[in-house]
C-alpha atoms as a PDB file:
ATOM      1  CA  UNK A   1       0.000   0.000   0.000  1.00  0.00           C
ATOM      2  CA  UNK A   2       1.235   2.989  -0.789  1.00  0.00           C
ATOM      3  CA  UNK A   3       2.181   6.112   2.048  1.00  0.00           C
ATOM      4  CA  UNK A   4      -0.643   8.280   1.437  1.00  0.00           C
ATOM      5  CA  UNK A   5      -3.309   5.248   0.754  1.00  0.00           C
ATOM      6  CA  UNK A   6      -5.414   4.695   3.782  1.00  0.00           C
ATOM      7  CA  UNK A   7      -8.912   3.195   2.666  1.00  0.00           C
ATOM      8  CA  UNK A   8     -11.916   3.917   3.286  1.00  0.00           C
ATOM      9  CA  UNK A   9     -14.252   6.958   2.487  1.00  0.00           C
ATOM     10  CA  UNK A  10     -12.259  10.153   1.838  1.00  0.00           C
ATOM     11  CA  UNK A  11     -13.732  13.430   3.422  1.00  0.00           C
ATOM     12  CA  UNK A  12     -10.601  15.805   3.771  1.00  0.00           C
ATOM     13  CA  UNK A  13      -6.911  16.114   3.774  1.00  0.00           C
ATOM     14  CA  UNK A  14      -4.079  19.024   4.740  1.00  0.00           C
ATOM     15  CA  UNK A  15      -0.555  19.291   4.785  1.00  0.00           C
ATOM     16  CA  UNK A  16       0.563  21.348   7.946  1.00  0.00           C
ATOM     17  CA  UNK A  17       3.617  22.061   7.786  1.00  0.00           C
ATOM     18  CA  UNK A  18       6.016  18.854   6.977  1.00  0.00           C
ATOM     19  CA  UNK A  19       2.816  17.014   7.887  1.00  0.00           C
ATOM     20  CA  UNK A  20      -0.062  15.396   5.826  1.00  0.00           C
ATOM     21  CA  UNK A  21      -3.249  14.587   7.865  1.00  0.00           C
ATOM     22  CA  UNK A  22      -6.276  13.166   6.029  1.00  0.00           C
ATOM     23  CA  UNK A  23      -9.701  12.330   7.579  1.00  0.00           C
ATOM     24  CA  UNK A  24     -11.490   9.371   6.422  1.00  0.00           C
ATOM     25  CA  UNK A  25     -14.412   6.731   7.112  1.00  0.00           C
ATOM     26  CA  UNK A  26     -14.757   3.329   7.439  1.00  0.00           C
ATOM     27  CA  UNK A  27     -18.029   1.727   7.189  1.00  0.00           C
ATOM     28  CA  UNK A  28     -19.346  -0.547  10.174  1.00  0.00           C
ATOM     29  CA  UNK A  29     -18.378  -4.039   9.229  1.00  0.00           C
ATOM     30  CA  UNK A  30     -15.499  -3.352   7.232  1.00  0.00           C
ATOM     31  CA  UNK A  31     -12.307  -5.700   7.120  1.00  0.00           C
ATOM     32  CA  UNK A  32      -8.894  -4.202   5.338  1.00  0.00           C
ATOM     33  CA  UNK A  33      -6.856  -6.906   4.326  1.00  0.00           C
ATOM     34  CA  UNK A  34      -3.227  -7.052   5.505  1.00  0.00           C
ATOM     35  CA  UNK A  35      -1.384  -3.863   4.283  1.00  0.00           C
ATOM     36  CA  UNK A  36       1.914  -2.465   5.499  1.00  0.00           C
ATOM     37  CA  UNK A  37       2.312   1.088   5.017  1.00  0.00           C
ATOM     38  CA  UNK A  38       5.769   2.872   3.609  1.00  0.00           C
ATOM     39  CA  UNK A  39       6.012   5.170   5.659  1.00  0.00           C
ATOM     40  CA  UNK A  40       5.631   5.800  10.030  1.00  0.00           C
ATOM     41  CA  UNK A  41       2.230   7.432  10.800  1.00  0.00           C
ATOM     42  CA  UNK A  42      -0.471   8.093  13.904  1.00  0.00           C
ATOM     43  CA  UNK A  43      -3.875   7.253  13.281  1.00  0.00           C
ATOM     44  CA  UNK A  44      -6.545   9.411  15.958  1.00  0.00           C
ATOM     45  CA  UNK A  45      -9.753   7.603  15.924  1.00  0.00           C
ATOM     46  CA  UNK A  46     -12.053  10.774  15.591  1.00  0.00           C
ATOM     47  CA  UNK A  47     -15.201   8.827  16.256  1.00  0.00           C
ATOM     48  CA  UNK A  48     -16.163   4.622  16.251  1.00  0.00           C
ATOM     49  CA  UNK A  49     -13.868   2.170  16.926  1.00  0.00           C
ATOM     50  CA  UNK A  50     -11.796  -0.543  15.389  1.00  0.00           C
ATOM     51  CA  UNK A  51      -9.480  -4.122  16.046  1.00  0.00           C
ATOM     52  CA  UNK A  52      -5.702  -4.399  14.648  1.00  0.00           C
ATOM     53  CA  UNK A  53      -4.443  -7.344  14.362  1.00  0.00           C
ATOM     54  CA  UNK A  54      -0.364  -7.160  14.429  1.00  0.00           C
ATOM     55  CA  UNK A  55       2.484  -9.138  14.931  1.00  0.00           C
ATOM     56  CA  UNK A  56       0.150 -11.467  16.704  1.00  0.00           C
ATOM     57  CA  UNK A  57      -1.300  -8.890  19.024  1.00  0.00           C
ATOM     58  CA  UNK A  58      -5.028  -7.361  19.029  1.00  0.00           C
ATOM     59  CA  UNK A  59      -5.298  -4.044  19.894  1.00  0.00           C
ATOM     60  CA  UNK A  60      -9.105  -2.151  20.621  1.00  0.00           C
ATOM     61  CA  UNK A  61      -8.978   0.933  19.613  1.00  0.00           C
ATOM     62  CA  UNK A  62     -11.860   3.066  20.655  1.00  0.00           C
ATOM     63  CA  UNK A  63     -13.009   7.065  20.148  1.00  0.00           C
ATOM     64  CA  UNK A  64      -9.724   9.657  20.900  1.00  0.00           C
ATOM     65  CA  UNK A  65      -7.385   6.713  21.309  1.00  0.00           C
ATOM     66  CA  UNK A  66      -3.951   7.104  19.600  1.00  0.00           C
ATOM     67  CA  UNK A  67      -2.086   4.329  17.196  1.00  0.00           C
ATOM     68  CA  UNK A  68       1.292   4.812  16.381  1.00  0.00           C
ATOM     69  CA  UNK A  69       3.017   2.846  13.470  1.00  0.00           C
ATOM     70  CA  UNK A  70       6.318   2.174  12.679  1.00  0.00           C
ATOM     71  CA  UNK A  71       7.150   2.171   9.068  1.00  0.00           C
ATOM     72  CA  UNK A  72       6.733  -1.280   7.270  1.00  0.00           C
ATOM     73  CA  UNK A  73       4.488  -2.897   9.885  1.00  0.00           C
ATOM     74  CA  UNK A  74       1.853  -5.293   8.699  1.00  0.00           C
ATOM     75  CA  UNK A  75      -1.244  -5.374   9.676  1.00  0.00           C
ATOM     76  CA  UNK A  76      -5.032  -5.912   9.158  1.00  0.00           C
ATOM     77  CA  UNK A  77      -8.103  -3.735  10.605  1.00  0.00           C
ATOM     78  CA  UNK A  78     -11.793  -4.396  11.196  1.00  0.00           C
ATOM     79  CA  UNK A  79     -14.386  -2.008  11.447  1.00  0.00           C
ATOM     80  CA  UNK A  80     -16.793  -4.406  13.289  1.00  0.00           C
ATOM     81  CA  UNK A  81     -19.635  -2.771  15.283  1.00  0.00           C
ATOM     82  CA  UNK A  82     -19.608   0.786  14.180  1.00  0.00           C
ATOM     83  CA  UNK A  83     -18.823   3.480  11.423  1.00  0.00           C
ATOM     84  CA  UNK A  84     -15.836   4.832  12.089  1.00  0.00           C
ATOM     85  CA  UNK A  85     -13.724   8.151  11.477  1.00  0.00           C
ATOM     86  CA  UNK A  86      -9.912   8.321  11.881  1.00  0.00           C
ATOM     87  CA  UNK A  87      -7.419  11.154  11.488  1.00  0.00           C
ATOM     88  CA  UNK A  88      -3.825   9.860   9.805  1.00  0.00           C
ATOM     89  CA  UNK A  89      -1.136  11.916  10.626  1.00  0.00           C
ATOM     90  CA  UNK A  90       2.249  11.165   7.904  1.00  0.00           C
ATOM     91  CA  UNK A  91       5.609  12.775   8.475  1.00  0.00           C
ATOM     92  CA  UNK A  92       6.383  11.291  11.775  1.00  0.00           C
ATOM     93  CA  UNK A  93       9.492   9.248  12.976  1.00  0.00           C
ATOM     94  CA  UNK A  94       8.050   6.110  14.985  1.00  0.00           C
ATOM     95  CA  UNK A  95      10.419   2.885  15.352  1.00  0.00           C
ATOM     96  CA  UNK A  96       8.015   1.232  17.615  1.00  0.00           C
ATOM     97  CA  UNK A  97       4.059   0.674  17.142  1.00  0.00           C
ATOM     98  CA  UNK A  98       1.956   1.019  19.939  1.00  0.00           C
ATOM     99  CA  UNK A  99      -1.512   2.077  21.374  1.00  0.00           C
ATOM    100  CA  UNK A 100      -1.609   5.366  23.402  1.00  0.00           C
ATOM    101  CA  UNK A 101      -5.292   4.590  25.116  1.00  0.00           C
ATOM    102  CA  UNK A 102      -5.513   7.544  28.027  1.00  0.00           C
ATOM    103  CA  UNK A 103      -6.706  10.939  28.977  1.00  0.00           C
ATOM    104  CA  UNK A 104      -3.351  12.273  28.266  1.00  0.00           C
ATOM    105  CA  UNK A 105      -3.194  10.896  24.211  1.00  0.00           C
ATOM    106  CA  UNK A 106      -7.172  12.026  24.706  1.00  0.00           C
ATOM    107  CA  UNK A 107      -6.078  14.968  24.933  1.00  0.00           C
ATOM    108  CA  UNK A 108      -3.265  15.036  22.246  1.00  0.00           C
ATOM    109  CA  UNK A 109      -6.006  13.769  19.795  1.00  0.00           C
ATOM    110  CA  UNK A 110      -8.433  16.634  20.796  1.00  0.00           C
ATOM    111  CA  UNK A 111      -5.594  19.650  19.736  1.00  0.00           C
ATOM    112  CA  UNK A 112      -4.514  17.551  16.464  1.00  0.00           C
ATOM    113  CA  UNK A 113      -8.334  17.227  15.509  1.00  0.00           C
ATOM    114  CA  UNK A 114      -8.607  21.115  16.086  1.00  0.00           C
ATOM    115  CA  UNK A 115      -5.637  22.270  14.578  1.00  0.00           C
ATOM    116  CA  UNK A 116      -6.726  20.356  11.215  1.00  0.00           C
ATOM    117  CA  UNK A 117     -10.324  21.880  11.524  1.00  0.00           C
ATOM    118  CA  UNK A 118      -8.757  25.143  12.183  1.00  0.00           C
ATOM    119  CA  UNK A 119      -5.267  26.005  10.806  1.00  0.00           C
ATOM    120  CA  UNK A 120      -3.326  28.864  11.035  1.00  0.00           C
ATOM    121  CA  UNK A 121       0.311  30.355  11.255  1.00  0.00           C
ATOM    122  CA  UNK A 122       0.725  28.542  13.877  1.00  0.00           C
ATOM    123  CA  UNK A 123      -0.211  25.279  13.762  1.00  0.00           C
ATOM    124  CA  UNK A 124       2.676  23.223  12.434  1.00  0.00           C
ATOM    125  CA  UNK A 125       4.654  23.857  15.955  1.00  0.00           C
ATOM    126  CA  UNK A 126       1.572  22.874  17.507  1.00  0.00           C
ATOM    127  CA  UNK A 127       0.946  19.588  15.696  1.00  0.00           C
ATOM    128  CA  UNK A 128       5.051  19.206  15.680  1.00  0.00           C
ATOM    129  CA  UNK A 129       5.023  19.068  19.579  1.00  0.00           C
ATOM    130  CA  UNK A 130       1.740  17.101  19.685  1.00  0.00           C
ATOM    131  CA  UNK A 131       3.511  14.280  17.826  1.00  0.00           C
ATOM    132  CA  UNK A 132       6.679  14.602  20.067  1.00  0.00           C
ATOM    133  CA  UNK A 133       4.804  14.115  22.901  1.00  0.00           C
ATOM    134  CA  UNK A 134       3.092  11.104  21.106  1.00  0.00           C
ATOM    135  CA  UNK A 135       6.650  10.047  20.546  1.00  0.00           C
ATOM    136  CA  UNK A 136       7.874   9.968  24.132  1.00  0.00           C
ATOM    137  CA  UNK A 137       4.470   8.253  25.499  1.00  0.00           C
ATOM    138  CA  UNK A 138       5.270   5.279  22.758  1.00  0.00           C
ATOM    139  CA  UNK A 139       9.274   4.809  24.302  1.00  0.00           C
ATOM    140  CA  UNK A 140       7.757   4.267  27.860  1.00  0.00           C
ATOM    141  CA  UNK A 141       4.997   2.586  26.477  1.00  0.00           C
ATOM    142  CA  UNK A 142       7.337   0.237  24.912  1.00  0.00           C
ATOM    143  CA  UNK A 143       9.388   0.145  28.633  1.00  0.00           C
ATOM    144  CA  UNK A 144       6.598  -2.080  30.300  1.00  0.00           C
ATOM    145  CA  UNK A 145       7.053  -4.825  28.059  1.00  0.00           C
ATOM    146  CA  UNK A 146      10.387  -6.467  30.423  1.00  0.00           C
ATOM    147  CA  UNK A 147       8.349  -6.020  33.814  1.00  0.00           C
ATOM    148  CA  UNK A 148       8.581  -9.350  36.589  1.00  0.00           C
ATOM    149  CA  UNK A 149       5.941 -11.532  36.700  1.00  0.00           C
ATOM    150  CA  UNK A 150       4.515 -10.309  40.229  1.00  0.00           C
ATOM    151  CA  UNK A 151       4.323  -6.590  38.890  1.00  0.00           C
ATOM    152  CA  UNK A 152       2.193  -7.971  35.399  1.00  0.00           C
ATOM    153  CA  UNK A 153       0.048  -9.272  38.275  1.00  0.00           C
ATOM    154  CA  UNK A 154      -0.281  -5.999  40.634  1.00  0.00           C
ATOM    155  CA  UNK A 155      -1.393  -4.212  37.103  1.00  0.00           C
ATOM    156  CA  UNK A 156      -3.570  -6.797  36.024  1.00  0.00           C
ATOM    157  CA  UNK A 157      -5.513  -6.440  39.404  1.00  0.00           C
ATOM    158  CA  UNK A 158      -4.970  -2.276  38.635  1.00  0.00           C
ATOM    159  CA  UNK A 159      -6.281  -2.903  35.120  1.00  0.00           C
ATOM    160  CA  UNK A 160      -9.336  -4.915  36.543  1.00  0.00           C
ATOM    161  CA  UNK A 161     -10.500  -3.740  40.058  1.00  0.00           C
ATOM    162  CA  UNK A 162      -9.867   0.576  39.751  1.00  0.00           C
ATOM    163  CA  UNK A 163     -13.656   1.141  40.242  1.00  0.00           C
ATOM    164  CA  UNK A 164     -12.872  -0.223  43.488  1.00  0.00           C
ATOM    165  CA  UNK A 165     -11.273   1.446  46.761  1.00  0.00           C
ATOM    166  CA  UNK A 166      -7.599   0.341  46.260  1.00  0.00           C
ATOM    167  CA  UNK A 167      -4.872   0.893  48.641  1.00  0.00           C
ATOM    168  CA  UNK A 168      -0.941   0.372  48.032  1.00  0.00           C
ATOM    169  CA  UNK A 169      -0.400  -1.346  50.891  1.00  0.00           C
ATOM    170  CA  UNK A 170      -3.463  -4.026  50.003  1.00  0.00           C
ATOM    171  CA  UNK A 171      -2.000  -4.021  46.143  1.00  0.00           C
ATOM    172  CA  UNK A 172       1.235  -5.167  47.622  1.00  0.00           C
ATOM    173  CA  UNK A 173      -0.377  -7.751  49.809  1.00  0.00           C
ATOM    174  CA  UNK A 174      -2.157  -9.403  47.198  1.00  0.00           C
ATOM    175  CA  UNK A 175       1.485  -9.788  45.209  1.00  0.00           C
ATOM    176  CA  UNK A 176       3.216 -10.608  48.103  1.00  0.00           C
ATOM    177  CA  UNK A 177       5.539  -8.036  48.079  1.00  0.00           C
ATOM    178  CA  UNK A 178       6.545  -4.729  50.353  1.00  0.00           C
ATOM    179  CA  UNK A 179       4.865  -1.404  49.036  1.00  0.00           C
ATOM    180  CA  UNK A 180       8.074   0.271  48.811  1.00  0.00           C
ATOM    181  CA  UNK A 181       9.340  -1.853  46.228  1.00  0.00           C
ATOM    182  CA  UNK A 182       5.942  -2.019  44.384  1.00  0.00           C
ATOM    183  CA  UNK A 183       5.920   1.523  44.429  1.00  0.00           C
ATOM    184  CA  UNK A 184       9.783   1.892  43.365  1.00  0.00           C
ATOM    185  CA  UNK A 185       9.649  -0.899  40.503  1.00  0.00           C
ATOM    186  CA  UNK A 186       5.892   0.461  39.360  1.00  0.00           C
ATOM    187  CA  UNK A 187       7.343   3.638  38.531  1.00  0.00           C
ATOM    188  CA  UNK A 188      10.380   2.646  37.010  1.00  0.00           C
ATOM    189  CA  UNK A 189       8.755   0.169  34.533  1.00  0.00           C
ATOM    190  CA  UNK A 190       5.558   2.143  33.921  1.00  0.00           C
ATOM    191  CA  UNK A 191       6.752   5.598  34.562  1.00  0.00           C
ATOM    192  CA  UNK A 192       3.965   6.600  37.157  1.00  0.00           C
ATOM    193  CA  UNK A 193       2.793   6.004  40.551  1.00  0.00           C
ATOM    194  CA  UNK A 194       0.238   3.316  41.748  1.00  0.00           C
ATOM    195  CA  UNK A 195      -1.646   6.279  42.223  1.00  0.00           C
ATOM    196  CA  UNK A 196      -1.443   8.405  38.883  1.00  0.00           C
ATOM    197  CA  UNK A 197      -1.916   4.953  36.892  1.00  0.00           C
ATOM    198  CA  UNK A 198      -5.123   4.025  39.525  1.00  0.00           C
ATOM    199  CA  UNK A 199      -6.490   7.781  38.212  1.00  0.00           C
ATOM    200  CA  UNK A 200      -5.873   7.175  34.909  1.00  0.00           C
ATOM    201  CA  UNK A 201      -7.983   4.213  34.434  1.00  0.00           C
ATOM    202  CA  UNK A 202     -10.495   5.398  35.739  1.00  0.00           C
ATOM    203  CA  UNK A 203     -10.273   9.108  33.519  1.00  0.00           C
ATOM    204  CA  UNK A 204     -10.077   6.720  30.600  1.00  0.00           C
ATOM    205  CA  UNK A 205     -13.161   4.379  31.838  1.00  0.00           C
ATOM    206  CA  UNK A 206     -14.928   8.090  32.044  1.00  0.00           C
ATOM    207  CA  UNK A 207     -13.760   9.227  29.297  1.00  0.00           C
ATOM    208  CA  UNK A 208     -15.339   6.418  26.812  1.00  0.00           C
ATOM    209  CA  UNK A 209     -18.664   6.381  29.142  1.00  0.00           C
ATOM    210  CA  UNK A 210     -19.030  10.633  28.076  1.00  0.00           C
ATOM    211  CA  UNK A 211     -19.998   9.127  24.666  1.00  0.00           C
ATOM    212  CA  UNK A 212     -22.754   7.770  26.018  1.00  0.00           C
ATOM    213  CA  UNK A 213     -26.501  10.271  27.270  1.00  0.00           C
ATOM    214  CA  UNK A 214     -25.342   8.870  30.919  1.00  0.00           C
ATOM    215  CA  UNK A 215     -25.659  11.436  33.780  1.00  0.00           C
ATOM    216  CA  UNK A 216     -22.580  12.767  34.844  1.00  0.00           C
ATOM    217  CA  UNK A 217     -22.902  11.596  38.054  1.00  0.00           C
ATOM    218  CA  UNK A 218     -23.728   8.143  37.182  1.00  0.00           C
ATOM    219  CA  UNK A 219     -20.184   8.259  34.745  1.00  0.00           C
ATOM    220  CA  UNK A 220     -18.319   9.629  37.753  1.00  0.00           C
ATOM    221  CA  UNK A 221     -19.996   6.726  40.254  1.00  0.00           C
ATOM    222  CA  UNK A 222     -19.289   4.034  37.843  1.00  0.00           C
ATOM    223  CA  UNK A 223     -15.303   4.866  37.063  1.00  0.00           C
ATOM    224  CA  UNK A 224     -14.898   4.667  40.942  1.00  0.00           C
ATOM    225  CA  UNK A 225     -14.696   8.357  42.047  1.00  0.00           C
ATOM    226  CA  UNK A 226     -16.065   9.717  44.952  1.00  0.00           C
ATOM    227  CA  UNK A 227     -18.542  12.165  43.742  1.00  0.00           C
ATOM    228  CA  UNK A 228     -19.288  14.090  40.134  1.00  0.00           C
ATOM    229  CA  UNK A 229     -17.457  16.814  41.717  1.00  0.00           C
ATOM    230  CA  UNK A 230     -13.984  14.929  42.792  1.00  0.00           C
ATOM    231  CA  UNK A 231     -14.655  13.790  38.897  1.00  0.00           C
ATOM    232  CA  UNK A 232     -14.953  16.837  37.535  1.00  0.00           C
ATOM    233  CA  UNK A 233     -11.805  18.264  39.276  1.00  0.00           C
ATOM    234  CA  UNK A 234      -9.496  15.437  38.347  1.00  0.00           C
ATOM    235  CA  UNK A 235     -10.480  14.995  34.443  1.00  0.00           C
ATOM    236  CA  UNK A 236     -10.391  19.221  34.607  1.00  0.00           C
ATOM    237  CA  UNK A 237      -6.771  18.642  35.500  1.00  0.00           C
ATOM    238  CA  UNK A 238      -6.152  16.037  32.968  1.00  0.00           C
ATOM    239  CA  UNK A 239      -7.431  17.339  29.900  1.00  0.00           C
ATOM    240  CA  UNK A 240      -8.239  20.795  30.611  1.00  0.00           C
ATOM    241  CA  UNK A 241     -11.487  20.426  30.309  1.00  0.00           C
ATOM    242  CA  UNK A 242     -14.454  19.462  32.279  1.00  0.00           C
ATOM    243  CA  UNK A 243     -16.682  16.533  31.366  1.00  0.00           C
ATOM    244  CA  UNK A 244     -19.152  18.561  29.991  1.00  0.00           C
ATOM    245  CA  UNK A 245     -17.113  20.459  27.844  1.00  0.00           C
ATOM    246  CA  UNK A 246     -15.120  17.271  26.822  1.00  0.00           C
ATOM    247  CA  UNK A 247     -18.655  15.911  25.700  1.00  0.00           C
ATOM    248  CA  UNK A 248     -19.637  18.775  23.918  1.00  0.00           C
ATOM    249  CA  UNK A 249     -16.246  18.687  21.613  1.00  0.00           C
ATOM    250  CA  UNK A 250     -16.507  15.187  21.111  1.00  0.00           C
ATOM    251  CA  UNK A 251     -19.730  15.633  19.673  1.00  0.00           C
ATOM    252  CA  UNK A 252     -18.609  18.339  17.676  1.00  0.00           C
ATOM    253  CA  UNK A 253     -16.253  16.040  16.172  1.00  0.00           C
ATOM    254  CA  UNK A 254     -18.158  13.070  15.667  1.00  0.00           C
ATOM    255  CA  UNK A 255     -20.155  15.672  13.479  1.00  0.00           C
ATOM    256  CA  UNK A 256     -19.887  15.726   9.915  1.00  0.00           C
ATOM    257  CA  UNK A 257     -21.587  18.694   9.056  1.00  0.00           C
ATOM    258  CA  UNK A 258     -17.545  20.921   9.009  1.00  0.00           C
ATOM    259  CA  UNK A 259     -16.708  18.397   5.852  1.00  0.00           C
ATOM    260  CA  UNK A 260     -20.125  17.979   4.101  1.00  0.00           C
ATOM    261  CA  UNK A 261     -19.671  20.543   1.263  1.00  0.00           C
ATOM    262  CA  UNK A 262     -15.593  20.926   1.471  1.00  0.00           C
ATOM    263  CA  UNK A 263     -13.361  17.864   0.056  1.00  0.00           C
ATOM    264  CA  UNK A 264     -10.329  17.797  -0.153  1.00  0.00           C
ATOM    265  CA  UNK A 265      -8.380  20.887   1.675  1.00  0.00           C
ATOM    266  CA  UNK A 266      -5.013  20.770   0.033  1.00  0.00           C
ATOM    267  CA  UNK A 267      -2.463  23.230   0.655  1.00  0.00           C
END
């Protein structure tokens, strides 16, 4: 396939800066067939969701996650349950793939979205430190891949109890291990606290429930915070938004109403 061939439905494209971003969709029920791509790339799924299937792993990529590609990685996507819109990004320098699934990429994927709605003068800085952030978050992504056995464990129970009231002194319990060396070798391999990573689930948990009509409230309840206000602080601090306002701009980009009578934007 060649670099700037990405499937799917066409709606727009730009080239900011030394970048070229092009929106597309992908109809529910879609399969691409294996492709590898020339060239490294991010892909921000604007709206929907999809599976990749890579090198033997399955990643679920869901609304505002981040994929990063190396160059020459094969791989095969399907557009199962819903339409989908994604936002390719070309001109970057990934060496490693991986998926960036958190209120911080969230975020990220919010200002690349609006910068390509929205040019101006300034906007190839902006999208050049957007993808430099990208690339840090994929080098300590790829830093939790050598971790011991009993810390896979302690973020397993992270990954499947943080609705729950966790402590690090129980987490360390339940691996058998003291909490100062949980907390000393869970920050060197993941690159956060017990604490931060605890938070972050449950931001991202909220942050995929805000597509949804759910009361605030309930959203905050259900991702294990205290109250909607403690909720509203914390994702506030996160994103720089508040849940509302983080709904209201993902609607806004799960419109298509900004791209109905454009095409193609070339520079």
């Amino acid at each position: 396939m060649a670099h700037d061939e990405f499937l799917g439905t066409p709606i727009a494209s730009r080239r900011i800066g030394t970048y070229r971003l092009s929106l597309r969709d992908y109809r529910a029920h879609t399969r691409l067939p294996p492709h590898v791509h020339g060239e490294a790339f991010v892909t921000i799924v604007v709206a929907g969701g999809f599976r990749e299937e890579s090198g033997g792993r399955s990643l679920d990529c869901g609304t505002h996650d981040v994929i990063v590609h190396a160059a020459g990685e094969r791989h095969v996507n399907h557009f199962a349950g819903r339409d989908t819109r994604c936002l390719s990004v070309q001109g970057t320098a990934f060496e490693r793939n991986a998926l960036l699934a958190s209120p911080a990429a969230a975020a990220i994927a919010v200002k690349v979205c609006r910068e390509f709605r929205c040019p101006d003068a300034l906007s190839p800085m902006v999208i050049e430190a957007m993808m430099l952030e990208l690339f840090v978050a994929s080098a300590r992504h790829a830093e939790t891949t050598r971790v011991p056995p009993w810390l896979v464990q302690a973020r397993t129970i992270l990954d499947q109890r943080f609705q729950e009231s966790l402590t690090l002194t129980w987490l360390a319990q339940a691996v058998e291990v003291h909490p100062g060396h949980l907390a000393r070798a869970f920050r060197r391999h993941y690159g956060t606290t017990v604490g931060d990573a605890l938070r972050e689930l449950r931001l991202t948990h909220a942050r995929r429930r805000l597509e949804s009509a759910a009361a605030l409230r309930d959203i905050a309840h259900d991702a294990g915070f205290a109250d909607q206000s403690h909720f509203t602080r914390t994702f506030r601090r996160a994103t720089g938004m508040t849940p509302a306002q983080y709904r209201r701009r993902l609607r806004t980009f799960q419109g298509t109403a900004p791209f109905k009578t454009g095409g193609p934007l070339d520079d």
